[in-house]
C-alpha atoms as a PDB file:
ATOM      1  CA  UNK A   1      18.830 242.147 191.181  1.00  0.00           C
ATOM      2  CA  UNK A   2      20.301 239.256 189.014  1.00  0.00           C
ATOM      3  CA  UNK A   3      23.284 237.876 190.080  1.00  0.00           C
ATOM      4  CA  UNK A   4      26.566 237.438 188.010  1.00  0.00           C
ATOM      5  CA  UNK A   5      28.320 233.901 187.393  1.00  0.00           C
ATOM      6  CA  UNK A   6      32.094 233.949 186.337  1.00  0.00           C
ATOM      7  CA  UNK A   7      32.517 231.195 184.279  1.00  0.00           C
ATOM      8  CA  UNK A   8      33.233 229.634 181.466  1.00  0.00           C
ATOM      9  CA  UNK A   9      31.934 226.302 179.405  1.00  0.00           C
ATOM     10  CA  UNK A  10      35.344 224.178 179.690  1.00  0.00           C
ATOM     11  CA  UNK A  11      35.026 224.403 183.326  1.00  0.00           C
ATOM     12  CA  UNK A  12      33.468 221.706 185.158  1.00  0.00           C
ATOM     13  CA  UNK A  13      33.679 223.695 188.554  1.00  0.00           C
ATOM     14  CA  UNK A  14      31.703 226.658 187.049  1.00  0.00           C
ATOM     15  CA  UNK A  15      29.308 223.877 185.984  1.00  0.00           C
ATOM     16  CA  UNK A  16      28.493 222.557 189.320  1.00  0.00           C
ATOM     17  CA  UNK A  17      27.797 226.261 190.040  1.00  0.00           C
ATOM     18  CA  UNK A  18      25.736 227.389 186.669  1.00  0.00           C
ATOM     19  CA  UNK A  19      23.572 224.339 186.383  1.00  0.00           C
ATOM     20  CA  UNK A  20      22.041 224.869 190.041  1.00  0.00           C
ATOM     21  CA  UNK A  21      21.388 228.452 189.565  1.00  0.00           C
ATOM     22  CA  UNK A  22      19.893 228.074 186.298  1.00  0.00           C
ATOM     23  CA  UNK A  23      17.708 225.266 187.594  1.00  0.00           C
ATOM     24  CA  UNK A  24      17.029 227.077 190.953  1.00  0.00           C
ATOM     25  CA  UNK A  25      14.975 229.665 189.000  1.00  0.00           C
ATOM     26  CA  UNK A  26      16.639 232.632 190.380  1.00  0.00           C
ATOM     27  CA  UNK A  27      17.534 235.750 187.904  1.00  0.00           C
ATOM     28  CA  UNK A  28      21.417 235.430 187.140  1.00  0.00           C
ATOM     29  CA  UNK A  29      23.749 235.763 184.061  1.00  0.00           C
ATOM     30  CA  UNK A  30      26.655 234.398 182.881  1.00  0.00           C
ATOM     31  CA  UNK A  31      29.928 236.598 182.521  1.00  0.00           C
ATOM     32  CA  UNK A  32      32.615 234.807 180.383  1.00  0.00           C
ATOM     33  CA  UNK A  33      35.814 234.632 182.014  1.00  0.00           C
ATOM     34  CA  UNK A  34      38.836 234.367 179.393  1.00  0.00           C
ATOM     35  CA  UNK A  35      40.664 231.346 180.769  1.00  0.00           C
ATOM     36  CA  UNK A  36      42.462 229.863 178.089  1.00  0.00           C
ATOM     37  CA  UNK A  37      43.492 233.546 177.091  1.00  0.00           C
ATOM     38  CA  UNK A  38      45.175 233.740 180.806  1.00  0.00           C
ATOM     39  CA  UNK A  39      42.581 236.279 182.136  1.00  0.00           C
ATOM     40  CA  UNK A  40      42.588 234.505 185.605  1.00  0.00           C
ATOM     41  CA  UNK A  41      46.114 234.790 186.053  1.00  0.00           C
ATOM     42  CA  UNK A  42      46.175 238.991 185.395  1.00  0.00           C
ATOM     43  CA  UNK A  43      46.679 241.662 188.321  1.00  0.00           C
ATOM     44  CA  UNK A  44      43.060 242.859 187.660  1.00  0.00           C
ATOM     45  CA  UNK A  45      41.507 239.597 188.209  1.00  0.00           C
ATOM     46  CA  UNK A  46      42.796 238.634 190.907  1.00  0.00           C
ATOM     47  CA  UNK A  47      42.333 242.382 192.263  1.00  0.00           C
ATOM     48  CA  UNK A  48      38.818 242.713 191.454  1.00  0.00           C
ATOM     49  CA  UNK A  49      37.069 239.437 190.985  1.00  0.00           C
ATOM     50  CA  UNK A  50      38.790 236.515 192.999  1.00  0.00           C
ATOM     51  CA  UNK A  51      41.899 236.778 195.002  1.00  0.00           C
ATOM     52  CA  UNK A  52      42.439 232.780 194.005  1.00  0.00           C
ATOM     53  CA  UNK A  53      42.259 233.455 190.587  1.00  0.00           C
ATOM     54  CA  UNK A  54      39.817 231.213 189.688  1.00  0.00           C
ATOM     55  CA  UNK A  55      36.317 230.595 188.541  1.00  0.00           C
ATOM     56  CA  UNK A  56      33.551 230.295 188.934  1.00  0.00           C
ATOM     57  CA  UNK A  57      32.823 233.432 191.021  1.00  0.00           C
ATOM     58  CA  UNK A  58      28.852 234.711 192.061  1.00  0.00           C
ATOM     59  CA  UNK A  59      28.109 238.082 192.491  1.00  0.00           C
ATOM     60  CA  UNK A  60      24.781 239.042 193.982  1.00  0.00           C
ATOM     61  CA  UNK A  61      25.145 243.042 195.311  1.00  0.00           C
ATOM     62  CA  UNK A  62      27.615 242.896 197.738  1.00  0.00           C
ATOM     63  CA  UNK A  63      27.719 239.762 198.180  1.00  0.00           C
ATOM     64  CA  UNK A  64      31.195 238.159 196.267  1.00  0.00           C
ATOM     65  CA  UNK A  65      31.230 234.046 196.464  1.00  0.00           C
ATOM     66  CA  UNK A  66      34.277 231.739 195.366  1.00  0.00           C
ATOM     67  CA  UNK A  67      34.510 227.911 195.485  1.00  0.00           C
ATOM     68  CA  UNK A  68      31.764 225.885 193.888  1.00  0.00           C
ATOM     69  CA  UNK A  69      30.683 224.406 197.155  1.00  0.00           C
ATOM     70  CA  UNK A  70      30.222 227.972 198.754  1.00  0.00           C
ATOM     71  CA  UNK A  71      27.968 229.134 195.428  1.00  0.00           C
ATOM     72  CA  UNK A  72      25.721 225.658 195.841  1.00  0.00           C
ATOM     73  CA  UNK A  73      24.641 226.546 198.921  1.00  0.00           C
ATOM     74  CA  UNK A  74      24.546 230.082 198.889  1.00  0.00           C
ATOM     75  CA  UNK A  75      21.551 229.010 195.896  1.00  0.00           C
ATOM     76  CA  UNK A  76      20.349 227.013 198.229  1.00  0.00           C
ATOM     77  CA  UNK A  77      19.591 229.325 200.878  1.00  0.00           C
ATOM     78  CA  UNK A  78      18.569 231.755 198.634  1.00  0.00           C
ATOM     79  CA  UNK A  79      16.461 229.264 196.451  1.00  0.00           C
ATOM     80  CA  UNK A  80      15.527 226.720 198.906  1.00  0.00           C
ATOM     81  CA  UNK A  81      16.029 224.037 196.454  1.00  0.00           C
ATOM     82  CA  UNK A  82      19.032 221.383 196.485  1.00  0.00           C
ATOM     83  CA  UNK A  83      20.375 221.371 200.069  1.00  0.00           C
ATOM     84  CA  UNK A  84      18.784 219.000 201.944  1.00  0.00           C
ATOM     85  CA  UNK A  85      15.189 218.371 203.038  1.00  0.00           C
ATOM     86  CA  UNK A  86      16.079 217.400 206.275  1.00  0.00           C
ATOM     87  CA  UNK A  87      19.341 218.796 208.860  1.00  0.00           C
ATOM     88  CA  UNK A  88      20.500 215.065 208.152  1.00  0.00           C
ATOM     89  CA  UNK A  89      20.608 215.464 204.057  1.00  0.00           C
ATOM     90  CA  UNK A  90      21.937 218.571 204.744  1.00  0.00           C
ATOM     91  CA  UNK A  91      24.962 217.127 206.030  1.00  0.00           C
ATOM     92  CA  UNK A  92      24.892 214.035 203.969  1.00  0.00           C
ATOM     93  CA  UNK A  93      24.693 216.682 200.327  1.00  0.00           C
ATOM     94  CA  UNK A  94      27.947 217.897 201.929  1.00  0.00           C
ATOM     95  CA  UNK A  95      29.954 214.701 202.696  1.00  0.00           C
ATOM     96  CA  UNK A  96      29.323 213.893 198.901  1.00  0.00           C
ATOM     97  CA  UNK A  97      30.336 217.465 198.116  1.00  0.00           C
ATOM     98  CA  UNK A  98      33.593 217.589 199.708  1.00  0.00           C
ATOM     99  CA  UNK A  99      34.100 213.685 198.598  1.00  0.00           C
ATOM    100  CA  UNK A 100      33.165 215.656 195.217  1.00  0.00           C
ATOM    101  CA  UNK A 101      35.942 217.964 195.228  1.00  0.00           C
ATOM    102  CA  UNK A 102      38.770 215.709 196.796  1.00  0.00           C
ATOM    103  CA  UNK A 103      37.919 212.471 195.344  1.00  0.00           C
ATOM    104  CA  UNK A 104      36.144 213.208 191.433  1.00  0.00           C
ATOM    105  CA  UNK A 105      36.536 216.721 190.096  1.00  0.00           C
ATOM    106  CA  UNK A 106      39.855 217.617 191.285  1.00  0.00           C
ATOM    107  CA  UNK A 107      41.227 214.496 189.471  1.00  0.00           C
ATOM    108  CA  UNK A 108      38.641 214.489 186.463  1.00  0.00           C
ATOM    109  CA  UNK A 109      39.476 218.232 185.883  1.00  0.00           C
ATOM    110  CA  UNK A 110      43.266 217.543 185.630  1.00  0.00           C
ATOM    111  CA  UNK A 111      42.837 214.700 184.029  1.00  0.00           C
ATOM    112  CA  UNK A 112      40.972 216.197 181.329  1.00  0.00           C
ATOM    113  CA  UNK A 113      42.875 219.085 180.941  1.00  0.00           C
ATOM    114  CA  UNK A 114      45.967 217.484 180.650  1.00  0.00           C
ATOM    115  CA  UNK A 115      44.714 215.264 177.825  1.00  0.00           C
ATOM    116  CA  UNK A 116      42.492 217.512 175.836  1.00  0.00           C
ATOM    117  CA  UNK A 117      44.052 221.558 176.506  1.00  0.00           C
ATOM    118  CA  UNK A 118      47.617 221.040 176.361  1.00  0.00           C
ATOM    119  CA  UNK A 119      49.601 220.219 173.134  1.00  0.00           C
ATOM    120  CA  UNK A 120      50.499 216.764 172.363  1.00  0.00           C
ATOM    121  CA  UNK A 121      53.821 216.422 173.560  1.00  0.00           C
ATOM    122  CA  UNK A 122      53.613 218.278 176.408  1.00  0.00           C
ATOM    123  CA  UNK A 123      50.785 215.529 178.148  1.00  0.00           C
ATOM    124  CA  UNK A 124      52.909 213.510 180.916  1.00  0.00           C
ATOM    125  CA  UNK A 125      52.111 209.768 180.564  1.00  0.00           C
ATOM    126  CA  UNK A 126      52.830 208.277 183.304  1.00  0.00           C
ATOM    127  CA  UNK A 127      50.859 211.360 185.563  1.00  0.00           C
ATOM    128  CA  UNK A 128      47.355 210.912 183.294  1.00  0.00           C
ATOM    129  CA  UNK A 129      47.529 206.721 184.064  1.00  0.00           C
ATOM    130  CA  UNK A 130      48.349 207.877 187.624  1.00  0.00           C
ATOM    131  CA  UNK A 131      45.205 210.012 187.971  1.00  0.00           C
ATOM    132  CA  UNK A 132      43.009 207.909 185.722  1.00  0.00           C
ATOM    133  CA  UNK A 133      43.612 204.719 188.684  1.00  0.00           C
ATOM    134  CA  UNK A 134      42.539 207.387 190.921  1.00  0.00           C
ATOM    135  CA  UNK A 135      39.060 208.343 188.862  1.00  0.00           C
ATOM    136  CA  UNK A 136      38.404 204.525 188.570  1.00  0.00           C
ATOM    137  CA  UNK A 137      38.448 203.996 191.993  1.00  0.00           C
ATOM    138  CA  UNK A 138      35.730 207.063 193.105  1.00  0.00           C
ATOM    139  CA  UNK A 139      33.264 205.780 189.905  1.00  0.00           C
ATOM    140  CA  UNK A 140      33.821 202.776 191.648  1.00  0.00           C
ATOM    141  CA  UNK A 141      32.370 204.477 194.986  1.00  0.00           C
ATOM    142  CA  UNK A 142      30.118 206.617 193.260  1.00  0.00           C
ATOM    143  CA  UNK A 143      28.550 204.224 191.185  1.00  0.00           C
ATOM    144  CA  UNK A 144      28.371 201.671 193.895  1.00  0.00           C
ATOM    145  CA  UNK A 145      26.483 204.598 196.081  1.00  0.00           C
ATOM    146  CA  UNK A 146      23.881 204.449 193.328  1.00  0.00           C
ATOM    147  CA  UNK A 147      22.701 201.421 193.273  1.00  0.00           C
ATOM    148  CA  UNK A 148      19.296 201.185 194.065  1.00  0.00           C
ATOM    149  CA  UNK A 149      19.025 204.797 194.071  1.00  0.00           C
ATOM    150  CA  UNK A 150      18.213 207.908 191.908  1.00  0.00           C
ATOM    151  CA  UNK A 151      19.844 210.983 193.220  1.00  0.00           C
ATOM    152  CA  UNK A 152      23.158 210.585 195.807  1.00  0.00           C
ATOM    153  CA  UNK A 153      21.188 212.415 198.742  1.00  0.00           C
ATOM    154  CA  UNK A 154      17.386 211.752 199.498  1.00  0.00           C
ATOM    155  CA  UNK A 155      14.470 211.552 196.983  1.00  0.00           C
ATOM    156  CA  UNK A 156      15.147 214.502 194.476  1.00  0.00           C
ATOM    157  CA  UNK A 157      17.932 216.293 193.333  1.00  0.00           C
ATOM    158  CA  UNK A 158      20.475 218.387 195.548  1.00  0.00           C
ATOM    159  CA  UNK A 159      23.680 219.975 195.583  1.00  0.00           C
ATOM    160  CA  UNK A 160      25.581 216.324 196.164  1.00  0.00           C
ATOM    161  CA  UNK A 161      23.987 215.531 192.442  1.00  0.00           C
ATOM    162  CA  UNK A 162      25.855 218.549 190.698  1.00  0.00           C
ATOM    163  CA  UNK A 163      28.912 218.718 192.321  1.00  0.00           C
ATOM    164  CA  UNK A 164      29.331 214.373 191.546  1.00  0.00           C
ATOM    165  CA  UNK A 165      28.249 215.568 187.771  1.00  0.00           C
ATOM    166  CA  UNK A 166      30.515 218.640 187.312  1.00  0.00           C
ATOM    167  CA  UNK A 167      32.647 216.700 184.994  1.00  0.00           C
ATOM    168  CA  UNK A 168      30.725 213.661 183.726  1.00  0.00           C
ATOM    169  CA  UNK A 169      28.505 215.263 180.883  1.00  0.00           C
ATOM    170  CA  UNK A 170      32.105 216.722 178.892  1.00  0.00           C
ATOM    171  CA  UNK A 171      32.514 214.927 175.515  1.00  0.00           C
ATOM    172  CA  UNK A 172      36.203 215.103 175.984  1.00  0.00           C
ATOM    173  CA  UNK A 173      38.442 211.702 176.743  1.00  0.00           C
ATOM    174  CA  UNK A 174      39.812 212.109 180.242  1.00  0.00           C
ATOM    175  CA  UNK A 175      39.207 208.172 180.909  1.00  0.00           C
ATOM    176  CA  UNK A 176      35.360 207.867 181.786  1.00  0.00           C
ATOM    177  CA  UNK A 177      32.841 206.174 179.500  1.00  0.00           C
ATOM    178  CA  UNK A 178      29.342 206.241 181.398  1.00  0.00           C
ATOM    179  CA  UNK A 179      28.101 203.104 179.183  1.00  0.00           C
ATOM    180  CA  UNK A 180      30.420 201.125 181.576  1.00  0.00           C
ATOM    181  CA  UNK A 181      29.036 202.415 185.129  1.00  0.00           C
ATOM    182  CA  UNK A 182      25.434 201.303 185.210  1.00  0.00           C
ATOM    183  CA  UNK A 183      24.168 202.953 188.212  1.00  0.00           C
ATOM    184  CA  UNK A 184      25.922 206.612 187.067  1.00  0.00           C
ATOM    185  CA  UNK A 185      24.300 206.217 183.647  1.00  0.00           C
ATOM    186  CA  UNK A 186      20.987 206.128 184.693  1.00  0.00           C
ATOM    187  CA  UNK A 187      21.850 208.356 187.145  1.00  0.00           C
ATOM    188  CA  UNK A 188      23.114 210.977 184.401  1.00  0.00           C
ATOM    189  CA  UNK A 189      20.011 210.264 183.107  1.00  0.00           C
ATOM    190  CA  UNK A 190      17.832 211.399 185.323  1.00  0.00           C
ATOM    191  CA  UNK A 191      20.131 215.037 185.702  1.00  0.00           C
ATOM    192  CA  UNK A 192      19.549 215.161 181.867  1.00  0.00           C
ATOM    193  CA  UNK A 193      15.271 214.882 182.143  1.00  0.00           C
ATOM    194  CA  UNK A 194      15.613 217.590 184.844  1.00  0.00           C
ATOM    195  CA  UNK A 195      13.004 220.392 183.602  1.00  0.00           C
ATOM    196  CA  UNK A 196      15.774 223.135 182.117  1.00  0.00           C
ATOM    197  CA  UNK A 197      18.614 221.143 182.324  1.00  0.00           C
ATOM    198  CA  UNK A 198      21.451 222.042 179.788  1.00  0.00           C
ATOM    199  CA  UNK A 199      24.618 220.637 178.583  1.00  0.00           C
ATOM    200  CA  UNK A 200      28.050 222.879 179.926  1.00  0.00           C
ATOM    201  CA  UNK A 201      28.556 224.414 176.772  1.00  0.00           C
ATOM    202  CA  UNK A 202      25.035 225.660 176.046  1.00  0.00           C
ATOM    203  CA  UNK A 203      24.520 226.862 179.591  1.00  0.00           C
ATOM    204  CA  UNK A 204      27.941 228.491 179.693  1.00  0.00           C
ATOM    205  CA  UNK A 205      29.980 230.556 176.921  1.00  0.00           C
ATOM    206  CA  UNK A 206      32.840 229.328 175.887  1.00  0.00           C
ATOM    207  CA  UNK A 207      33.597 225.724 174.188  1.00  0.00           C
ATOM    208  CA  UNK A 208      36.403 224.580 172.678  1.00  0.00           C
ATOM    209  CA  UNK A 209      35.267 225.156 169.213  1.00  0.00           C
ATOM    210  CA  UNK A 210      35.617 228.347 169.815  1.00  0.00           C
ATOM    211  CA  UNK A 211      39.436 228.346 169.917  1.00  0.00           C
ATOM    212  CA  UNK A 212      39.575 225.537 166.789  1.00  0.00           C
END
């Protein structure tokens, strides 16, 4: 049965979700989810797809998933690929998730948004700089992780890889420049030579040239 993704290509949440599935090798698809056009916020949404009114969102059978983290290792289990090798990495892939989600994406994805998806003159100032000291210090941590290594957990790449990533491959200005964190560059690198690896917006519909 292929499995459904709710997503869309802005999203660097439904990122860390796509990419693993599509490199996993499982059978899935992508369903577009209409965020910009407020489809996450409507009664039917939240009624029949996530109660949290968000993306992304995995469907396989009966089987409904929310929250990136959740999806990752449901494809893990299913796949066997990008959890852990060992009950040790398996832990250690989710310290660097949640660190992930609390520390990187939560403040890269606001960031970003604010500074790219609303208009000019609503973008708050003094809240971007605010965030952007926070980003600096976890590429700080991040990058300083990396030295010496290729992938955040173990010798190949697991879910601690895409969640850390979920944001860093968007052209958009939200304050990171990869040319000025060594050990992430390469690091980015190496995601990029992954056999089937694609960009957000060719894995995922929806780009922001398609609202220009």
């Amino acid at each position: 049965m292929t499995m459904k993704l709710y997503c869309f290509g802005e999203s660097g949440n439904a990122y860390k979700a796509a990419l693993p599935l599509h490199l996993s090798g499982l059978d899935w698809e992508p369903l577009k989810v209409d965020f910009f056009g407020g489809e996450t916020r409507t009664t039917e949404y939240r009624s029949n797809v996530n109660e949290m009114g968000e993306a992304p969102v995995l469907v396989d059978g009966n089987t409904r998933l929310t929250q990136s983290g959740v999806i990752q290792m449901y494809i893990a289990e299913k796949s066997g690929k990008f959890g852990g090798a060992t009950p040790d990495e398996a832990r250690e892939v989710l310290r660097w998730v949640f660190w992930d989600n609390h520390k990187l994406s939560s403040q890269a994805g606001m960031t970003r948004f604010l500074m790219n998806f609303l208009p000019a003159d609503k973008r708050p100032a003094e809240v971007i700089a605010f965030t952007q000291g926070r980003l600096k210090s976890a590429y700080q941590v991040l990058d300083a992780h990396l030295a010496g290594r290729d992938w955040v957990v173990g010798n190949g790449p697991t879910n601690a890889d895409f969640s850390c990533c979920g944001y860093l491959f968007y052209p958009e200005p939200f304050g990171f420049d990869r040319t000025e964190w060594s050990n992430i560059d390469r690091w980015l690198g190496n995601i990029e030579e992954l056999d089937g690896w694609k960009h957000p917006y060719d894995l995922m519909p929806g780009s922001p040239a398609d609202r220009a």
